[in-house]
Protein backbone atom coordinates (compact mmCIF):
# COMPACT_ATOMS: atom_id res chain seq x y z
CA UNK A 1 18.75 -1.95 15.18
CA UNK A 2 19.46 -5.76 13.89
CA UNK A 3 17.65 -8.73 15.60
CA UNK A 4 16.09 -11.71 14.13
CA UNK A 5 14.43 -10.83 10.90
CA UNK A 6 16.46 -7.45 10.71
CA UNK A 7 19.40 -6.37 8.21
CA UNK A 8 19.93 -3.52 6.47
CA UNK A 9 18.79 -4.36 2.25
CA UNK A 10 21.38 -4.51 -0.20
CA UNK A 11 19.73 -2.60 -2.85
CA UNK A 12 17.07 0.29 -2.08
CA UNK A 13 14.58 -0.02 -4.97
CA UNK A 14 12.93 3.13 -4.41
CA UNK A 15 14.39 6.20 -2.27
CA UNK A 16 12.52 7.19 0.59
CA UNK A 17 13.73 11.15 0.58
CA UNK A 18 11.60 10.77 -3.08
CA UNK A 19 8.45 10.46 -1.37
CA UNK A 20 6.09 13.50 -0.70
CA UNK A 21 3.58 13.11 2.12
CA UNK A 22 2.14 16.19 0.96
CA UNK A 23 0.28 16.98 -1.99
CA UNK A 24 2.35 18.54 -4.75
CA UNK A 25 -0.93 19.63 -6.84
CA UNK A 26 -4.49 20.66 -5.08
CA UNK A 27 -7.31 20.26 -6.67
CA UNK A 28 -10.99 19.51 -5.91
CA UNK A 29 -12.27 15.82 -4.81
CA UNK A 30 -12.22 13.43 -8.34
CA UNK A 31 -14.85 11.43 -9.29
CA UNK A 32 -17.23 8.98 -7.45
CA UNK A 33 -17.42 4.88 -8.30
CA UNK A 34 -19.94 3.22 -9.97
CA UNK A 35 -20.99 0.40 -7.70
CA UNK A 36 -20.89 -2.65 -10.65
CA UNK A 37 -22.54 -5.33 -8.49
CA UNK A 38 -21.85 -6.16 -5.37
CA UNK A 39 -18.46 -3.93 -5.23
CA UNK A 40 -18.71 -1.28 -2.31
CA UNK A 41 -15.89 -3.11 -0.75
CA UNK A 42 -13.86 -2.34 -3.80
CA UNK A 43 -14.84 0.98 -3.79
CA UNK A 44 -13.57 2.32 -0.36
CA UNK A 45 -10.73 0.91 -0.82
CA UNK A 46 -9.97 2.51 -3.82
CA UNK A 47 -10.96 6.04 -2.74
CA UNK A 48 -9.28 5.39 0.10
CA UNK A 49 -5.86 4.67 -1.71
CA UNK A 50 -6.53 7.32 -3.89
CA UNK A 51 -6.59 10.55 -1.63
CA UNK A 52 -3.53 8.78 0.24
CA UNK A 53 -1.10 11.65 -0.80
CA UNK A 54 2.55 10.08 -0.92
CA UNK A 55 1.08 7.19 -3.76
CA UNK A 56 -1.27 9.48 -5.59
CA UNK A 57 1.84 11.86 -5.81
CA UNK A 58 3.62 8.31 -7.06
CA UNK A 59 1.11 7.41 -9.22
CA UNK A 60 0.42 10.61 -10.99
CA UNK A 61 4.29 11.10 -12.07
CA UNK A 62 3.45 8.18 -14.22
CA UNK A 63 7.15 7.55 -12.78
CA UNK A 64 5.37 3.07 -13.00
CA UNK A 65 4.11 2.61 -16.16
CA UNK A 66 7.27 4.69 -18.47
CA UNK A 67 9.36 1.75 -16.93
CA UNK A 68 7.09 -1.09 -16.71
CA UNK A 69 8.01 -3.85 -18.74
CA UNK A 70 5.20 -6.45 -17.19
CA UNK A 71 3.11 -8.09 -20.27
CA UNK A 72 -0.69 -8.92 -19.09
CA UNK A 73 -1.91 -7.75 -14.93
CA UNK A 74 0.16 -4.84 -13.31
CA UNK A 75 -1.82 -3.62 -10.67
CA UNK A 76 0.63 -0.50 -10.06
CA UNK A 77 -0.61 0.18 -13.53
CA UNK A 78 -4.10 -0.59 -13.17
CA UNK A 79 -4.04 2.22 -9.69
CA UNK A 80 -1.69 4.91 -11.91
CA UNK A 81 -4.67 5.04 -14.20
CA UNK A 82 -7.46 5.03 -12.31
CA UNK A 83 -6.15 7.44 -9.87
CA UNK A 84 -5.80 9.66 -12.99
CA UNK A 85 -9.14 9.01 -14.05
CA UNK A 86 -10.78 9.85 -10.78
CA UNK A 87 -8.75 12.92 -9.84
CA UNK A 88 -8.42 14.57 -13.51
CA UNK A 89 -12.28 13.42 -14.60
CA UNK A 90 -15.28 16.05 -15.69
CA UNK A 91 -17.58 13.16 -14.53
CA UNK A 92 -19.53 12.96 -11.16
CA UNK A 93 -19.19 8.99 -11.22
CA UNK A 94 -16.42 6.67 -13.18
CA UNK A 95 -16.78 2.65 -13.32
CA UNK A 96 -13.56 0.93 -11.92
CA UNK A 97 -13.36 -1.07 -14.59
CA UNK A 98 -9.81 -2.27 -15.23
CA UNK A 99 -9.97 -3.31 -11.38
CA UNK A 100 -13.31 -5.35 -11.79
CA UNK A 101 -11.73 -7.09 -15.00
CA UNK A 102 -8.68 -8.32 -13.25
CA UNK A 103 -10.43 -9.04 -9.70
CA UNK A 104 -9.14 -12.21 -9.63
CA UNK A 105 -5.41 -11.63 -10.33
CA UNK A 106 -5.67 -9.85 -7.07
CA UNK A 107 -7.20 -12.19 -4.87
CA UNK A 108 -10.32 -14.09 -4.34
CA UNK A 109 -12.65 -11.69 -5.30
CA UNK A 110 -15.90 -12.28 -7.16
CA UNK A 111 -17.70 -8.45 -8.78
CA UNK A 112 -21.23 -10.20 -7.59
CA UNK A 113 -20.42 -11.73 -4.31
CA UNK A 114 -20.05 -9.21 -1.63
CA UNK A 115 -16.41 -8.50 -0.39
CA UNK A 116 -14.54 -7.49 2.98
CA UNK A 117 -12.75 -4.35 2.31
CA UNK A 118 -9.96 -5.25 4.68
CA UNK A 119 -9.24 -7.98 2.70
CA UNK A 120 -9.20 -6.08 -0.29
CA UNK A 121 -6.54 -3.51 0.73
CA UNK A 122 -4.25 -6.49 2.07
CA UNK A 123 -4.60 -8.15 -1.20
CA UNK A 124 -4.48 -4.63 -3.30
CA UNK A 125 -1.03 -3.64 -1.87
CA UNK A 126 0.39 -7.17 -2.05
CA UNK A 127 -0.57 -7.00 -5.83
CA UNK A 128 1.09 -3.51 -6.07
CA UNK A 129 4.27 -4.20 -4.36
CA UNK A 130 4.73 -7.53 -6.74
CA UNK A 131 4.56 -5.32 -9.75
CA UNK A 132 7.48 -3.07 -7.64
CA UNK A 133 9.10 -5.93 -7.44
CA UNK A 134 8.89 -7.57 -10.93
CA UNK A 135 12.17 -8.83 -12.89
CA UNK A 136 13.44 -8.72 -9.06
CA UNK A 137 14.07 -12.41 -8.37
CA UNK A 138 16.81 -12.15 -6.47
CA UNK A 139 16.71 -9.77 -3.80
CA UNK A 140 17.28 -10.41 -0.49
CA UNK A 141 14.12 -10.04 2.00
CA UNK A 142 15.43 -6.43 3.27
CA UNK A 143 15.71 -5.27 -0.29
CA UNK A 144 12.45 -6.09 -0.85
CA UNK A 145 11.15 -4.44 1.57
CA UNK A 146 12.22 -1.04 -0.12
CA UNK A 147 9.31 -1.08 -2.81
CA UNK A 148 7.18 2.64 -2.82
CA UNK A 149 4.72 0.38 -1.49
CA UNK A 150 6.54 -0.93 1.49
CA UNK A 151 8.15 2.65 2.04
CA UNK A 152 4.83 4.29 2.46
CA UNK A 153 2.85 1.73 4.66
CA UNK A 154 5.66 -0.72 6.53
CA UNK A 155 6.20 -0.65 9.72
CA UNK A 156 8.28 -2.89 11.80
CA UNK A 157 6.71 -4.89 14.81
CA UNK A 158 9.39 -5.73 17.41
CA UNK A 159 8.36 -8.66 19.74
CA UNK A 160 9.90 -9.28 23.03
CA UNK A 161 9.84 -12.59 23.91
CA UNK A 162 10.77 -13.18 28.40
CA UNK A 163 11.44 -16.42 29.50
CA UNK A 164 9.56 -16.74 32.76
CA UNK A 165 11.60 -19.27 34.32
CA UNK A 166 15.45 -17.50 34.24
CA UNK A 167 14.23 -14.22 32.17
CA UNK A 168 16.15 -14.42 29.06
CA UNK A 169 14.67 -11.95 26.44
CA UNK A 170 14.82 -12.77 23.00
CA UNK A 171 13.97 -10.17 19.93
CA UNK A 172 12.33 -10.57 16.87
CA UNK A 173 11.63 -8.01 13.94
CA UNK A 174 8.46 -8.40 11.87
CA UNK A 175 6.86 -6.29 8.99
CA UNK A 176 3.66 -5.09 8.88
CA UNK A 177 1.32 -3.14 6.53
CA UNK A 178 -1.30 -2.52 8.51
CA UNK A 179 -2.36 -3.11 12.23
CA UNK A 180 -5.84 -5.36 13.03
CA UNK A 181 -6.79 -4.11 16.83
CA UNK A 182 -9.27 -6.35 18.71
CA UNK A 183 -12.30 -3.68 20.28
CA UNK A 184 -14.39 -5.99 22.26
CA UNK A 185 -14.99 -4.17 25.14
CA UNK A 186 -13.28 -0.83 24.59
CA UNK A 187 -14.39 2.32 23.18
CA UNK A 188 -11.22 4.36 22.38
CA UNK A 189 -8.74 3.62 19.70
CA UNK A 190 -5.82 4.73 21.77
CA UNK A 191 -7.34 2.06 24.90
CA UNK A 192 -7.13 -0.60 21.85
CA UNK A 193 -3.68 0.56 21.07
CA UNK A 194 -2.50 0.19 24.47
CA UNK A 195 -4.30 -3.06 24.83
CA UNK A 196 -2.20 -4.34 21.68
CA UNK A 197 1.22 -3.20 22.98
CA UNK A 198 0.30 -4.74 26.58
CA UNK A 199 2.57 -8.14 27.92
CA UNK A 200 0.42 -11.32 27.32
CA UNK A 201 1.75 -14.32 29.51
CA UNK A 202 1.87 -17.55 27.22
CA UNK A 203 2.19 -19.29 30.37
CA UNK A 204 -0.42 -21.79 29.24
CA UNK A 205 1.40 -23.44 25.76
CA UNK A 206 4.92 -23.81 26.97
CA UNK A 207 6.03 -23.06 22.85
CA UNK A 208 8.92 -21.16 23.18
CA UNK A 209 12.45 -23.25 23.09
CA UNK A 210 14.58 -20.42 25.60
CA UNK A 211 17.56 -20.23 24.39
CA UNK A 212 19.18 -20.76 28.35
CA UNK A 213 17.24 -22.99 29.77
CA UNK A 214 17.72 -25.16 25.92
CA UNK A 215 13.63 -26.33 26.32
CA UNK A 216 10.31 -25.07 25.62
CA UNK A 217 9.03 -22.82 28.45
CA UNK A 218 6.24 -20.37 29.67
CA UNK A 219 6.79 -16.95 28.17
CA UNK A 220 5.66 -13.54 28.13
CA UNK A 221 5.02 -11.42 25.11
CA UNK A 222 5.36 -7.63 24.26
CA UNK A 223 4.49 -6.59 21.08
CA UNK A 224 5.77 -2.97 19.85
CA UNK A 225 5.64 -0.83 17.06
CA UNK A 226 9.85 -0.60 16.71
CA UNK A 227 9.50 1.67 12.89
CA UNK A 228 6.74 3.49 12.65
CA UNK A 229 5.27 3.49 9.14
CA UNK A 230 4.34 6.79 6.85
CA UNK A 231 1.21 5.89 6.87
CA UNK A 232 -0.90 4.09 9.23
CA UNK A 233 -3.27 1.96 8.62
CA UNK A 234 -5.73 0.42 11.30
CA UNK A 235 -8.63 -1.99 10.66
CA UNK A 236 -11.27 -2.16 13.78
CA UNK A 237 -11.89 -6.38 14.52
CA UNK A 238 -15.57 -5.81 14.07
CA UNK A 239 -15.96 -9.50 13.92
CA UNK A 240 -16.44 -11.38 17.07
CA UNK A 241 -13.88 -14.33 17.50
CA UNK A 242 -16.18 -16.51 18.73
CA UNK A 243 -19.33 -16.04 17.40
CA UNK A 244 -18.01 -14.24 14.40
CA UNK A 245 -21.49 -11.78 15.08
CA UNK A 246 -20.50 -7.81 14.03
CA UNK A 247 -19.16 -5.59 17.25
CA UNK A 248 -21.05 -2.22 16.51
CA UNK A 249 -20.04 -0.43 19.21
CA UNK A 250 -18.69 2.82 18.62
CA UNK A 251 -15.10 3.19 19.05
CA UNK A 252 -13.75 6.75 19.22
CA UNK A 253 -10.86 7.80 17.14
CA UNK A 254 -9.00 11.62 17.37
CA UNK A 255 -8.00 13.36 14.54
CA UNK A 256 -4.18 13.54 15.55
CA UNK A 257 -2.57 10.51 16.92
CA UNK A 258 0.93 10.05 18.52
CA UNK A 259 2.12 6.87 18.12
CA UNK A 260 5.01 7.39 20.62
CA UNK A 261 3.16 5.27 24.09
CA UNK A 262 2.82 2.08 21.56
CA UNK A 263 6.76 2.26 20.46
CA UNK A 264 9.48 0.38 21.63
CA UNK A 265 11.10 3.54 22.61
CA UNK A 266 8.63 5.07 24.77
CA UNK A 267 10.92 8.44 25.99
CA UNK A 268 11.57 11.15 22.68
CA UNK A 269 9.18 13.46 20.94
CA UNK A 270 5.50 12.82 19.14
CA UNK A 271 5.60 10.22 16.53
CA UNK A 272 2.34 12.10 15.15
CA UNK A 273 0.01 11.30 12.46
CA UNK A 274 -3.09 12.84 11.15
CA UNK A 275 -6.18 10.96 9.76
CA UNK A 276 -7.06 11.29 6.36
CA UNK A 277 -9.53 8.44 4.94
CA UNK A 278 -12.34 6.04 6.96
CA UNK A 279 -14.12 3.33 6.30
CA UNK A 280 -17.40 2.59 7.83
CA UNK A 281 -19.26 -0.60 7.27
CA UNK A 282 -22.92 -0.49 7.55
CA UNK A 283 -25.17 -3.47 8.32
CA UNK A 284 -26.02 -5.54 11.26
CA UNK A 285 -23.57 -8.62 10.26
CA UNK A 286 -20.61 -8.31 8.89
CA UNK A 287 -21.05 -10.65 5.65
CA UNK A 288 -23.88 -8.27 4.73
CA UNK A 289 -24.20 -4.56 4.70
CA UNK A 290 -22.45 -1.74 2.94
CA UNK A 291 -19.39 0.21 2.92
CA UNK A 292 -18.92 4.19 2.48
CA UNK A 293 -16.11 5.64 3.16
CA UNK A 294 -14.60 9.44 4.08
CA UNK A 295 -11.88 10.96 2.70
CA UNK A 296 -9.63 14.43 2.73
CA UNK A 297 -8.78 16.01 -0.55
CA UNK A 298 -5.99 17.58 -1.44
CA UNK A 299 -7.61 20.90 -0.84
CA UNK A 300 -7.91 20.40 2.67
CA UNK A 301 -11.74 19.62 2.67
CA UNK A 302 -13.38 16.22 4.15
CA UNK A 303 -15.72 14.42 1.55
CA UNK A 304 -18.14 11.09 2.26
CA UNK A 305 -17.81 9.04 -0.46
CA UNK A 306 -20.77 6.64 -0.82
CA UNK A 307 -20.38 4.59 -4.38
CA UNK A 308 -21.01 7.71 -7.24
CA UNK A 309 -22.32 10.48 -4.24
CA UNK A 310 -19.08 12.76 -3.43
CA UNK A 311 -20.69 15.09 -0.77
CA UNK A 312 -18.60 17.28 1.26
CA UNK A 313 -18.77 17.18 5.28
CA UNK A 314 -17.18 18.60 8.52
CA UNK A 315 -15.01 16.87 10.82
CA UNK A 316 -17.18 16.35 13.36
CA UNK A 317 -19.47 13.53 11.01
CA UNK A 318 -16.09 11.99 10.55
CA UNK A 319 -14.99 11.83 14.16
CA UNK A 320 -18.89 10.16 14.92
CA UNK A 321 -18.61 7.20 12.67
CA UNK A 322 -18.74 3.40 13.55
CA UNK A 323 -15.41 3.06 11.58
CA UNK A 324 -14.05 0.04 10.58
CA UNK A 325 -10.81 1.20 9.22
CA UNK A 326 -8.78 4.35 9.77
CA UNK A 327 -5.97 5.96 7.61
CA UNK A 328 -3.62 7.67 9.09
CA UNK A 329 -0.46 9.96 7.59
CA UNK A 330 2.45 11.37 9.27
């Protein structure tokens, strides 16, 4: 499908038919994380990243660092290594060290100032696909796009843009890594979903130059997932727009989830995934608190993951959390 923001990359930097969604070794869970400061944050998202199975498989090839030529920060390095140090330690507990040492290579990130683990999985893959992409200058933006990272957690957003006065529709393509869903007032993931995917009139900010009537009119807006991405990730909006207070409401989330009713092709088969990896954010405001996180091994088995405590757990405690991000594989 070619739109705006759509054509097929020149160069395919890493072959999707070489990633394995499942795991190619099972073992027991790896190690827990030291918590050096104030760096829960850090630590969920690492776990998180770790037990997601088509990178770890990546990562513990070693297929990044026999090829890397970067001198100084490579954060695909700096995850090959401490995935292999959690999953293939004798210790309980292992300090993310390397990670705390180059915080702020990977974004504004301070080891005693507490952190927003959202933030630090946006920043964490960006840093990871610019190593992919290193001694790459000249790529076009399609070919860029075909990084491990980008083949494991991009999606494509398709927006359809109506003119409301003569009903032109326009199309444009957008990547995304992850999806942010506002839950102010619902209490299912999939009623969030459809919420997301819904038409918004932009009737009031007449922004949109239609491309017929040749000036700016009112619009309407339908945003739809158009490629779905290997794995899914979705981050609760715990904070309140307004008021920026937390949103602790409970917002249920299933186990299996079809993506198909939030596509841009509603009609085919299941587009299903299967969670893997939670995080839950503790604490009555969201600048303060603490975040744990769940995660599924490769040996089929659910763990909570709370700083060093690895402690293994049923399904049921991970369907009853206040989540604030869910992982989600295909």
């Amino acid at each position: 499908v070619l739109g705006k923001g759509m054509n097929p990359p020149q160069k395919i930097l890493f072959p999707p038919e070489k990633i394995y969604m499942s795991w190619r070794q099972k073992r027991r869970p790896g190690a827990g994380l030291y918590n050096l400061g104030s760096t829960c944050y850090l630590n969920v998202v690492l776990q998180c990243l770790t037990y997601t199975p088509p990178l770890a498989n990546y990562l513990l090839s070693r297929q990044h660092s026999r090829f890397c030529r970067r001198q100084g920060f490579c954060m695909m390095c700096i995850m090959e290594a401490h995935v292999r140090k959690v999953l293939y330690s004798s210790a309980s507990a292992i300090r993310p060290r390397a990670v705390i040492r180059d915080l702020r290579f990977i974004g504004e990130f301070k080891p005693d100032i507490p952190g927003d683990a959202y933030e630090f999985l946006r920043c964490t893959l960006s840093a990871m696909h610019r190593a992919c992409l290193s001694g790459s200058n000249d790529l076009d933006i399609s070919s860029r796009g075909t990084t491990i990272i980008h083949q494991i957690f991009r999606g494509i957003l398709r927006s359809r843009v109506t003119c409301l006065s003569c009903n032109t529709v326009s199309d444009f393509y957008t990547a995304f890594l992850d999806v942010l869903l506002k839950i102010k007032g619902t209490s299912y993931l999939t009623a969030a979903l459809e919420d997301f995917v819904k038409p918004k009139q932009m009737d009031g900010k007449k922004c949109f130059k239609c491309s017929k009537c040749k000036k700016k009119v009112a619009v309407s807006k339908k945003v739809t997932i158009h490629h779905e991405p290997r794995v899914l990730t979705v981050c609760l909006g715990r904070a309140d727009e307004r008021t920026h207070r937390k949103i602790s409401q409970v917002v249920e989330y299933p186990e299996y989830l079809d993506l198909r009713p939030y596509m841009s092709d509603t009609a085919g088969e299941a587009v299903l995934y299967s969670l893997y990896a939670v995080v839950v954010h503790s604490g009555r405001t969201c600048l303060q608190g603490h975040f744990y996180c769940y995660t599924k091994a490769s040996n089929g088995q659910w763990y909570e993951m709370n700083d060093v405590t690895v402690d293994s757990c049923g399904i049921h405690t991970v369907l009853g959390q206040q989540a604030y991000m869910l992982f989600y594989a295909r």
